[in-house]
N, C-alpha and C. Protein backbone atom coordinates (compact mmCIF):
# COMPACT_ATOMS: atom_id res chain seq x y z
N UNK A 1 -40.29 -5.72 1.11
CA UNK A 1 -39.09 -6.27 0.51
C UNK A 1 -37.92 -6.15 1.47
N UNK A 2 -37.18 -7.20 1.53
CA UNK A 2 -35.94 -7.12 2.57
C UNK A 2 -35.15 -7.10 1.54
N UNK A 3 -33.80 -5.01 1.52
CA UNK A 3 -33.15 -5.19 1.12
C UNK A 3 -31.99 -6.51 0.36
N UNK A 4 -31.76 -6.29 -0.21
CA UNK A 4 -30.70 -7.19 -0.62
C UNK A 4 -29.03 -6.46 -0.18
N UNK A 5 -28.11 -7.11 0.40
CA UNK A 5 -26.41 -6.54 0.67
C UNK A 5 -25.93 -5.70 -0.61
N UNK A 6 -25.11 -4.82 -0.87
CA UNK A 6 -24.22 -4.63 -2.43
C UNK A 6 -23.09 -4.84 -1.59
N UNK A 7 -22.56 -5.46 -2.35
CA UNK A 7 -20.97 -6.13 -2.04
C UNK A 7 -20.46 -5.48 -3.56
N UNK A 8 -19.03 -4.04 -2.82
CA UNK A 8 -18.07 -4.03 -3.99
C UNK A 8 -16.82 -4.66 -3.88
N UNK A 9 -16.15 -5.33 -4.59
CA UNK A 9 -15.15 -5.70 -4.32
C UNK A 9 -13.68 -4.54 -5.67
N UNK A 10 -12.93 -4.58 -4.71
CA UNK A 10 -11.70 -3.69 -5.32
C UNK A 10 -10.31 -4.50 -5.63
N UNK A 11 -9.97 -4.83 -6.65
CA UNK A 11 -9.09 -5.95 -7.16
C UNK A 11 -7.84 -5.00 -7.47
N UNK A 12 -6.89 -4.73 -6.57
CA UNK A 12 -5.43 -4.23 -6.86
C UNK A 12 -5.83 -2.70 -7.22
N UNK A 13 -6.91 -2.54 -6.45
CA UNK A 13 -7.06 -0.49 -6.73
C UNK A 13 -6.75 0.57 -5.83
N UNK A 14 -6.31 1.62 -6.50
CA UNK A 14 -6.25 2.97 -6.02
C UNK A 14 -6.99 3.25 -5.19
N UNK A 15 -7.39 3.24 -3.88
CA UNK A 15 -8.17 3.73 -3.07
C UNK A 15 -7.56 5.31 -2.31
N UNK A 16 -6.02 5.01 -2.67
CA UNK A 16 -5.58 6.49 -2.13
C UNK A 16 -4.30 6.44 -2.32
N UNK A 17 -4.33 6.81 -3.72
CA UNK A 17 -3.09 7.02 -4.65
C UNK A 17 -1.98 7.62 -3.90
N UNK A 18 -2.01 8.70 -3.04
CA UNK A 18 -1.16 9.64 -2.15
C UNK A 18 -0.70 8.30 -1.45
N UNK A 19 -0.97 8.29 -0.46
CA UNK A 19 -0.59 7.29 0.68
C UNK A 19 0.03 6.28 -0.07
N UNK A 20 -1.03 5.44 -0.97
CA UNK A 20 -0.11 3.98 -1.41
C UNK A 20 1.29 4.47 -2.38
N UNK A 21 1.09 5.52 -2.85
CA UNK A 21 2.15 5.60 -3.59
C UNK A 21 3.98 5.85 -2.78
N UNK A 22 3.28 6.50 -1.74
CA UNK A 22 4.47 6.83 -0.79
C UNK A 22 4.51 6.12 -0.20
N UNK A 23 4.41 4.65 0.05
CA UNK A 23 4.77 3.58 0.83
C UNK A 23 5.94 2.34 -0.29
N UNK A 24 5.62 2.69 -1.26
CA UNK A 24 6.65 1.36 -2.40
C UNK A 24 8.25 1.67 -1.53
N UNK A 25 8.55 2.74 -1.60
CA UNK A 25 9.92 2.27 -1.61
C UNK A 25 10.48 2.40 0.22
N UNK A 26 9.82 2.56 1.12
CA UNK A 26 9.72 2.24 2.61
C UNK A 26 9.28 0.90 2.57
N UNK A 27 8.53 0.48 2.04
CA UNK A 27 7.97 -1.09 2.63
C UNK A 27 9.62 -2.06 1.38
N UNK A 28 9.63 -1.93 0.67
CA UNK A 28 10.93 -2.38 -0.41
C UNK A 28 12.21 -2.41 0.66
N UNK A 29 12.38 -1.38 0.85
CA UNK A 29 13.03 -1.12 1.61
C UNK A 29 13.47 -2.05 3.21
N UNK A 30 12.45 -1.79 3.93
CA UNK A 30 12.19 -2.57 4.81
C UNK A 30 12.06 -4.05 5.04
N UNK A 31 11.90 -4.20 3.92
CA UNK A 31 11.46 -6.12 3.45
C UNK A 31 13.19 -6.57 2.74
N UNK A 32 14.04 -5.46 2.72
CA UNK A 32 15.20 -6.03 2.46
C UNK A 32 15.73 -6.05 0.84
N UNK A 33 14.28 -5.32 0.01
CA UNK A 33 14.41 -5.99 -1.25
C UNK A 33 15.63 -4.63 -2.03
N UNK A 34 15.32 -3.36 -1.46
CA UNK A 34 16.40 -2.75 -1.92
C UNK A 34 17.26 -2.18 -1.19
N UNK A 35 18.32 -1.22 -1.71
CA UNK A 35 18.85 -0.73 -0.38
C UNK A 35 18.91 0.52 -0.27
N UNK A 36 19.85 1.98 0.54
CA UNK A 36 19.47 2.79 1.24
C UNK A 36 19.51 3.68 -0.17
N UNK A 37 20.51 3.49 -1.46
CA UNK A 37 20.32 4.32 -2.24
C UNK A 37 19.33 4.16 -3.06
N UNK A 38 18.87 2.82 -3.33
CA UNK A 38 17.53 3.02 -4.59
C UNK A 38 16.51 3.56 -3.38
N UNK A 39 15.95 3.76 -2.46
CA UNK A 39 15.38 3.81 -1.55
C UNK A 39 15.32 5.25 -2.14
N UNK A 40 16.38 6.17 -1.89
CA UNK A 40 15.82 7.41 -2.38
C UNK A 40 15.98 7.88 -3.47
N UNK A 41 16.54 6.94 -4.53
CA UNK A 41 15.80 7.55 -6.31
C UNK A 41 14.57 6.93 -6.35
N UNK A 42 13.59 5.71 -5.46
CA UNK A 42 12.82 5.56 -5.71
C UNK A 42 11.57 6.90 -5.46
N UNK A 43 12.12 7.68 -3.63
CA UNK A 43 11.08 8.38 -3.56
C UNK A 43 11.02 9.33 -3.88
N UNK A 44 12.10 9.96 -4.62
CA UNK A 44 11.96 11.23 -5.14
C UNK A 44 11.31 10.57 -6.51
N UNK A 45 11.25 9.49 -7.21
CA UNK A 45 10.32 9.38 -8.17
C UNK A 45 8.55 9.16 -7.58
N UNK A 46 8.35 8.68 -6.56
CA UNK A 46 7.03 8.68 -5.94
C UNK A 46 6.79 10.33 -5.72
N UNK A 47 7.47 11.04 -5.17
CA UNK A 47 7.38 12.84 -4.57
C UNK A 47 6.84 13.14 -6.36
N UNK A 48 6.82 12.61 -7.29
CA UNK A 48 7.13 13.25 -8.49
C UNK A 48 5.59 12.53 -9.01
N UNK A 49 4.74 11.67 -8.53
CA UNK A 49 3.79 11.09 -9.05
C UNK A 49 2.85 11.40 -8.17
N UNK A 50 3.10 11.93 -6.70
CA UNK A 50 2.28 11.94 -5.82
C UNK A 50 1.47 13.70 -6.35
N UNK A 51 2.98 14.50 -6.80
CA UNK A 51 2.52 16.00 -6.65
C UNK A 51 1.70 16.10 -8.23
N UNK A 52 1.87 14.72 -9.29
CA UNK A 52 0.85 15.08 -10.18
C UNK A 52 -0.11 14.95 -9.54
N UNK A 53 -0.82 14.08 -8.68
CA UNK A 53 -1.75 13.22 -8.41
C UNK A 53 -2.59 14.57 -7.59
N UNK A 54 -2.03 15.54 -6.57
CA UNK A 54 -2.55 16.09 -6.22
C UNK A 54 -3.24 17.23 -6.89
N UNK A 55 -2.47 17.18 -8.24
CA UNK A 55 -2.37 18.42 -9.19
C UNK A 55 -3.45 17.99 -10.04
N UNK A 56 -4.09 17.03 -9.88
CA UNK A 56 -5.07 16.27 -10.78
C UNK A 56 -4.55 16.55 -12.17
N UNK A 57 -3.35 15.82 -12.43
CA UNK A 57 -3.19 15.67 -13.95
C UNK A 57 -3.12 14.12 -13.72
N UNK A 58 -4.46 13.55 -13.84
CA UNK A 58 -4.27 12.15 -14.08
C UNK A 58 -3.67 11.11 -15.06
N UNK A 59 -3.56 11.51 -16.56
CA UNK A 59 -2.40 11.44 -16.91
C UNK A 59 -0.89 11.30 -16.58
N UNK A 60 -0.50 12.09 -16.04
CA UNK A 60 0.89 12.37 -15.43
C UNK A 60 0.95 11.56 -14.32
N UNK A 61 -0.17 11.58 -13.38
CA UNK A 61 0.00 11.01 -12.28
C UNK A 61 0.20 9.30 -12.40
N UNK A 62 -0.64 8.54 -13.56
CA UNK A 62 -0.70 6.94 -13.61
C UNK A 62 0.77 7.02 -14.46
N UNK A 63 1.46 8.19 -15.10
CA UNK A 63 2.99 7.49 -16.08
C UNK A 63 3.50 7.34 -14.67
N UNK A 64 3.80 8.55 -14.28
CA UNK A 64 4.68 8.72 -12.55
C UNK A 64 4.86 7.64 -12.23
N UNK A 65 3.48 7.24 -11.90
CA UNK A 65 3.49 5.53 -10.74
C UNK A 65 3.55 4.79 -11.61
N UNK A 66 3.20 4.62 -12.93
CA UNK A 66 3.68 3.31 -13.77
C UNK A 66 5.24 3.29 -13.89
N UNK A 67 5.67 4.27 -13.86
CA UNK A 67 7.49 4.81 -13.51
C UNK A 67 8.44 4.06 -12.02
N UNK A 68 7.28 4.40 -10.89
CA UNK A 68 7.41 3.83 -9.80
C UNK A 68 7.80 2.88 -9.98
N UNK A 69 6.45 2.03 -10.27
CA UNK A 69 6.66 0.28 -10.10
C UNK A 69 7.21 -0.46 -10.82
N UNK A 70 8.10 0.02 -12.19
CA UNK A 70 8.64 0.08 -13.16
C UNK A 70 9.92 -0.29 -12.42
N UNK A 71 10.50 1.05 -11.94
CA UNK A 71 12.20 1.03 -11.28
C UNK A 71 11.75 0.14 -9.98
N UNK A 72 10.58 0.17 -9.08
CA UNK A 72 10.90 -1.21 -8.14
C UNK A 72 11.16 -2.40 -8.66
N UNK A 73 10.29 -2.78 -9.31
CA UNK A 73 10.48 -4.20 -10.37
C UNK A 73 12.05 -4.24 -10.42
N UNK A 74 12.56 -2.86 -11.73
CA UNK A 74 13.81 -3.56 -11.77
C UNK A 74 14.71 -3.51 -11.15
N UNK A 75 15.06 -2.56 -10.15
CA UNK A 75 15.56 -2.42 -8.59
C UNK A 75 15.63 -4.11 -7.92
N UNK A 76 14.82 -4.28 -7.47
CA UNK A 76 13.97 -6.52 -6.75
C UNK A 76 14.44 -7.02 -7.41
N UNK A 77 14.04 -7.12 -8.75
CA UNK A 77 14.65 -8.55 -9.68
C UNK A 77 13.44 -9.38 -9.38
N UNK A 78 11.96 -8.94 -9.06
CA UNK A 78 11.23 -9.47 -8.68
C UNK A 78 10.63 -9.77 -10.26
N UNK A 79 10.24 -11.48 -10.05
CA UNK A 79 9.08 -11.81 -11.42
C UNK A 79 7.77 -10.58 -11.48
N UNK A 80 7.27 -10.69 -9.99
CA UNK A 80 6.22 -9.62 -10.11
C UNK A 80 6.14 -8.79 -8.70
N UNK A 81 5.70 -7.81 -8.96
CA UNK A 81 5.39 -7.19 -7.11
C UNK A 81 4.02 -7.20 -6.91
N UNK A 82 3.38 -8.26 -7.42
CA UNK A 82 1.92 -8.69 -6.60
C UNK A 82 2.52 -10.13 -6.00
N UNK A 83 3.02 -10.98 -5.79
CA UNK A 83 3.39 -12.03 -5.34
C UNK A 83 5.52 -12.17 -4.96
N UNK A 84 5.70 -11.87 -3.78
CA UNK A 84 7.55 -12.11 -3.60
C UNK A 84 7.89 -13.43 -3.92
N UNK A 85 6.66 -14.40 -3.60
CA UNK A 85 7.12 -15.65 -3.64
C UNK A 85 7.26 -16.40 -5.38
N UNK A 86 6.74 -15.45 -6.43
CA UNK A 86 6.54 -15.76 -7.53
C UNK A 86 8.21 -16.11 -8.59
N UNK A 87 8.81 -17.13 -8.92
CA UNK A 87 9.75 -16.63 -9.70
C UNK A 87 9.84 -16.30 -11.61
N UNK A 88 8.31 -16.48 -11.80
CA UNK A 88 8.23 -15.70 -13.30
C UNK A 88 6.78 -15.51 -13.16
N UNK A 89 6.71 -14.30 -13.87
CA UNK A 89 5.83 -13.51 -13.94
C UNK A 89 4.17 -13.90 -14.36
């Protein structure tokens, strides 16, 4: 028998909650969408989702980052932050 491939595919996932989480408000940032002060109420709210995350209270850790992307959203004025070019959601 000749194996067959497994192909997983990962649709908008967590592969490394730490890292991606501490990039929202540097890349926001950088792209112009906010400025130097939401920049750091954003990351002291990421510092605050990252140290559940390490703490394995997974719970705590998905409100945190649902918190995150919450205040980026309304920080942008973005329809969505899977698409910049989108203007409703």
């Amino acid at each position: 028998h000749d194996a067959l491939p497994i192909c997983v595919a990962i649709g908008n996932g967590l592969t490394d909650p730490v890292t991606q989480v501490a990039t929202h408000a540097i890349n926001a940032y950088y792209s112009g969408l906010i400025n130097e002060r939401q920049k750091s109420v954003l990351e002291k709210a990421q510092r605050e989702a990252i140290k559940h995350t390490k703490m394995r209270k997974w719970r705590s850790a998905t409100n945190t980052r649902s918190k995150v992307l919450r205040m980026l959203q309304g920080m942008t004025g973005l329809a969505t932050l899977h698409d910049f070019s989108k203007k409703a959601p």
